[in-house]
Protein backbone atom coordinates (compact mmCIF):
# COMPACT_ATOMS: atom_id res chain seq x y z
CA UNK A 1 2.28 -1.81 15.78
CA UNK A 2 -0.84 -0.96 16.75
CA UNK A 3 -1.72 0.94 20.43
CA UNK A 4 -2.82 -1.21 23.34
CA UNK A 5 -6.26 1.16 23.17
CA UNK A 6 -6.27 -0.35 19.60
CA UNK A 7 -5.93 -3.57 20.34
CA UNK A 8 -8.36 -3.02 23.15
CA UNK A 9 -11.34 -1.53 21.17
CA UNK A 10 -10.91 -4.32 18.65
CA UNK A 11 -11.01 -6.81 20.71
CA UNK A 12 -14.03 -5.60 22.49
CA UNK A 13 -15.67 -5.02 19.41
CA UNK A 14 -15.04 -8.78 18.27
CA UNK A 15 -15.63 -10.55 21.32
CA UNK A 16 -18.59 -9.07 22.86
CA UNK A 17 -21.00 -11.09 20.13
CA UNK A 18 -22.10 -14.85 20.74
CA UNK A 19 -20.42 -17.11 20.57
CA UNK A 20 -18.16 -15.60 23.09
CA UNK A 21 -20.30 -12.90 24.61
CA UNK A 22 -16.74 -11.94 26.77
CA UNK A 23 -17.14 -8.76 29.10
CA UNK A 24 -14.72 -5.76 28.41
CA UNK A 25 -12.36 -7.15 31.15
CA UNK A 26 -11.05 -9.80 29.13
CA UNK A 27 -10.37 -7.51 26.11
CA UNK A 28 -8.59 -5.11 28.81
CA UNK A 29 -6.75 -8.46 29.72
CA UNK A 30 -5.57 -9.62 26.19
CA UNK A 31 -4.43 -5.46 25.52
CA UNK A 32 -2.40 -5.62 28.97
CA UNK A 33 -0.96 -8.58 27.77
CA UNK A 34 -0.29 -7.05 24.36
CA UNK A 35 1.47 -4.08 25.85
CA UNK A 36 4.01 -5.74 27.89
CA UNK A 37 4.62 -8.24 25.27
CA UNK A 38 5.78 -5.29 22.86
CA UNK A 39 7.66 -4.17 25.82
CA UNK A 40 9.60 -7.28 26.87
CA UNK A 41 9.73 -10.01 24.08
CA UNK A 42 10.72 -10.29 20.61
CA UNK A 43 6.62 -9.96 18.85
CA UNK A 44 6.05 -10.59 15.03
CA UNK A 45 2.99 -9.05 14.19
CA UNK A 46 0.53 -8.44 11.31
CA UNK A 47 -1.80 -5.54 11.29
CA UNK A 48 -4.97 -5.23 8.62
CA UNK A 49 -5.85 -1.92 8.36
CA UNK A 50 -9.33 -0.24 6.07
CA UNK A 51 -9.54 3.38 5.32
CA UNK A 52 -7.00 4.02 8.37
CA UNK A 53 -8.77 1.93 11.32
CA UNK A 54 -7.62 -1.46 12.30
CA UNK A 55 -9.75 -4.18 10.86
CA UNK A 56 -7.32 -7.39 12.17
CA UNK A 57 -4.29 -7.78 13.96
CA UNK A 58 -2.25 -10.95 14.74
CA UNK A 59 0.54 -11.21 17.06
CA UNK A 60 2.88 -13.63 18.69
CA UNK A 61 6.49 -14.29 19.95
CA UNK A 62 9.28 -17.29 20.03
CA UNK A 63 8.68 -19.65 23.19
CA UNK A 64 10.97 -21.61 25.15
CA UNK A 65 9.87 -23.04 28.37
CA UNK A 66 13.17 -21.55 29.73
CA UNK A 67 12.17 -18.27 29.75
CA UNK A 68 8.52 -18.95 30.78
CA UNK A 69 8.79 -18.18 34.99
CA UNK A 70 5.10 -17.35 35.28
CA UNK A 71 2.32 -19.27 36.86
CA UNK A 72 0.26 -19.54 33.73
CA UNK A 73 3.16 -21.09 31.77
CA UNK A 74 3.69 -23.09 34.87
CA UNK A 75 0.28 -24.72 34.66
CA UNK A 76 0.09 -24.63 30.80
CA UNK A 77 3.33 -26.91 31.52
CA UNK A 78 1.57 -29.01 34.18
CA UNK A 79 -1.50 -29.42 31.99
CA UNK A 80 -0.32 -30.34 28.81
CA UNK A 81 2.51 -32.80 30.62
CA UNK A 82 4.30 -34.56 27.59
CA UNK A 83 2.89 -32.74 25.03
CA UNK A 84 4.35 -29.41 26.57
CA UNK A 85 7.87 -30.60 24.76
CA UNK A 86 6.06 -29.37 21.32
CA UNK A 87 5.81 -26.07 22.61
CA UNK A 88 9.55 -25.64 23.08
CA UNK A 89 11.08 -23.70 20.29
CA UNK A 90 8.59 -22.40 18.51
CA UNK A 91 6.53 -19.35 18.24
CA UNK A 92 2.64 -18.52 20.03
CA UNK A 93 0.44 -17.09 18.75
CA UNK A 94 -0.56 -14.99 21.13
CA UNK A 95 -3.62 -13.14 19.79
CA UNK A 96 -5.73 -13.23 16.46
CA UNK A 97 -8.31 -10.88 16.09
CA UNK A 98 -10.67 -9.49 13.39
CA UNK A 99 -13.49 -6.80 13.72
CA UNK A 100 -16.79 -8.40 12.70
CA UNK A 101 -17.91 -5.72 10.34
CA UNK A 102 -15.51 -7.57 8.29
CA UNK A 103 -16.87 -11.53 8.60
CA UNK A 104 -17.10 -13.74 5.80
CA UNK A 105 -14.35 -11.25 4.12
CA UNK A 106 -11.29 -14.28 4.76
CA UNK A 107 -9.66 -11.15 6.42
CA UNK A 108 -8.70 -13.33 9.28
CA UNK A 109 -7.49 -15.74 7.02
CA UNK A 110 -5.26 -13.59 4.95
CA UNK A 111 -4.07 -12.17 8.42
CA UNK A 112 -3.13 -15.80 9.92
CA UNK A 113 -1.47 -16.75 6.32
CA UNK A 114 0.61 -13.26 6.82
CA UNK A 115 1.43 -13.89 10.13
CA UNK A 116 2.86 -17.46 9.74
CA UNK A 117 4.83 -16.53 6.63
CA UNK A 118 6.21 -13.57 8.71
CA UNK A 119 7.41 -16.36 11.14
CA UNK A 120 9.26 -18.57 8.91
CA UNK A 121 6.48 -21.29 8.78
CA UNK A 122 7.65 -23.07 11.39
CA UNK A 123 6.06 -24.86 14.67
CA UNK A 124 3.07 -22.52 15.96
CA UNK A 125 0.86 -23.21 18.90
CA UNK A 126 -2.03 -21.09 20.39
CA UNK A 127 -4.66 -20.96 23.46
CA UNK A 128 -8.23 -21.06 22.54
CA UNK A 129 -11.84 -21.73 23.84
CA UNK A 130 -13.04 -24.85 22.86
CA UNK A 131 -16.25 -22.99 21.72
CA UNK A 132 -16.72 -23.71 18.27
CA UNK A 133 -15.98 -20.09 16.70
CA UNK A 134 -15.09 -18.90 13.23
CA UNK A 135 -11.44 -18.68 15.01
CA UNK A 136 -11.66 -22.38 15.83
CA UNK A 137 -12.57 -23.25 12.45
CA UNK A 138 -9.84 -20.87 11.14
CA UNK A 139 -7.43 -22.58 12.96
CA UNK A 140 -8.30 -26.01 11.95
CA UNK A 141 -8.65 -25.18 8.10
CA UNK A 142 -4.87 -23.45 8.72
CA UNK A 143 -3.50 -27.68 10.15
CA UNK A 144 -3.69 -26.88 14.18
CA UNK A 145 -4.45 -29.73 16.36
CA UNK A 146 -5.46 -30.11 19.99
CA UNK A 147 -2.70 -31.36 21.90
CA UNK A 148 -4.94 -30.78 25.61
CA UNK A 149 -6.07 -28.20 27.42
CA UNK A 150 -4.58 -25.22 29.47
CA UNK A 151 -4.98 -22.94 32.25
CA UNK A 152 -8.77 -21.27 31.75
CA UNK A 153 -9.80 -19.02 29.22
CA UNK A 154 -12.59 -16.19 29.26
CA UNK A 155 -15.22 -18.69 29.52
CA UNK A 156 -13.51 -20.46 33.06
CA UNK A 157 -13.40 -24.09 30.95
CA UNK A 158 -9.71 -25.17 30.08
CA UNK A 159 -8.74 -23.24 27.47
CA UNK A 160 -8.19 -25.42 24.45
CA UNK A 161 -4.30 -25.77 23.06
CA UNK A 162 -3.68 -26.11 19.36
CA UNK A 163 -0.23 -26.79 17.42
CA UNK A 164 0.80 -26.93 14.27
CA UNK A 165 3.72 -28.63 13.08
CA UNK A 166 6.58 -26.58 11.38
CA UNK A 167 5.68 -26.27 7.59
CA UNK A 168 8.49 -27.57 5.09
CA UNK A 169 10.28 -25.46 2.59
């Protein structure tokens, strides 16, 4: 598993481009959130490493509503209102992230692929911007469909919730 200062820099490094253009805090944000995730819940994660530095990481955990007592999940629950049942039971992905010195490589594809086998291939869901980004499209190529909208993302817009349906073995 990579280091939150890992997770950090890379972050930073992909997100501070258009289309995000996201200021440092919300990569310190995401790491935070990354640290006491690998402290407190059961994570499945994928790392991409070139020539020993991290190139992509992917990470995410099982969800239940039961064990969500926060006021984000409280709100994600509010927003979504009877599409919140998907989200019981599966797994979030939590974070996908790729450096751009490696776009156009499919690295974040390969990563995502990795990452969902890892999980069993079932039910997935995931908080994005609705900005159309190479993650968006990645997303969409990979069967995730917008169920609503969530608490705010980076951008302060409703962050834009995705699910994918369990894939059959």
């Amino acid at each position: 598993m990579p280091t939150v200062a890992v997770v950090r820099g890379l972050y930073r490094a992909a997100s501070a481009e258009p289309p995000l253009s996201e200021p440092e805090a919300v990569a310190d944000l995401f790491a935070d959130i990354y640290g006491s995730a690998v402290e407190h819940e059961e994570v499945a994660a994928v790392v991409a490493r070139h020539e020993g530095e991290v190139t992509a990481f992917a990470y995410g955990h099982p969800w239940t509503w039961e064990q969500q007592e926060d006021a984000w999940s409280a709100e994600l629950h509010r927003t979504l209102g009877t599409a919140s049942a998907l989200l019981d039971g599966t797994h979030v992905l939590s974070l996908l992230v790729r450096h751009p010195g490696a776009a156009r490589s499919a690295l974040g594809s390969r990563v995502l692929e990795a990452w969902l086998t890892g999980i069993g291939g079932g039910p997935v869901w995931l908080q994005t911007t609705d900005i159309e980004t190479p993650a968006l499209r990645l997303y969409k190529t990979f069967g995730f469909d917008s169920i609503g909208h969530g608490p705010k993302a980076p951008n302060g817009e409703p962050g834009l919730v995705l699910y994918r349906r369990g894939v059959s073995r």
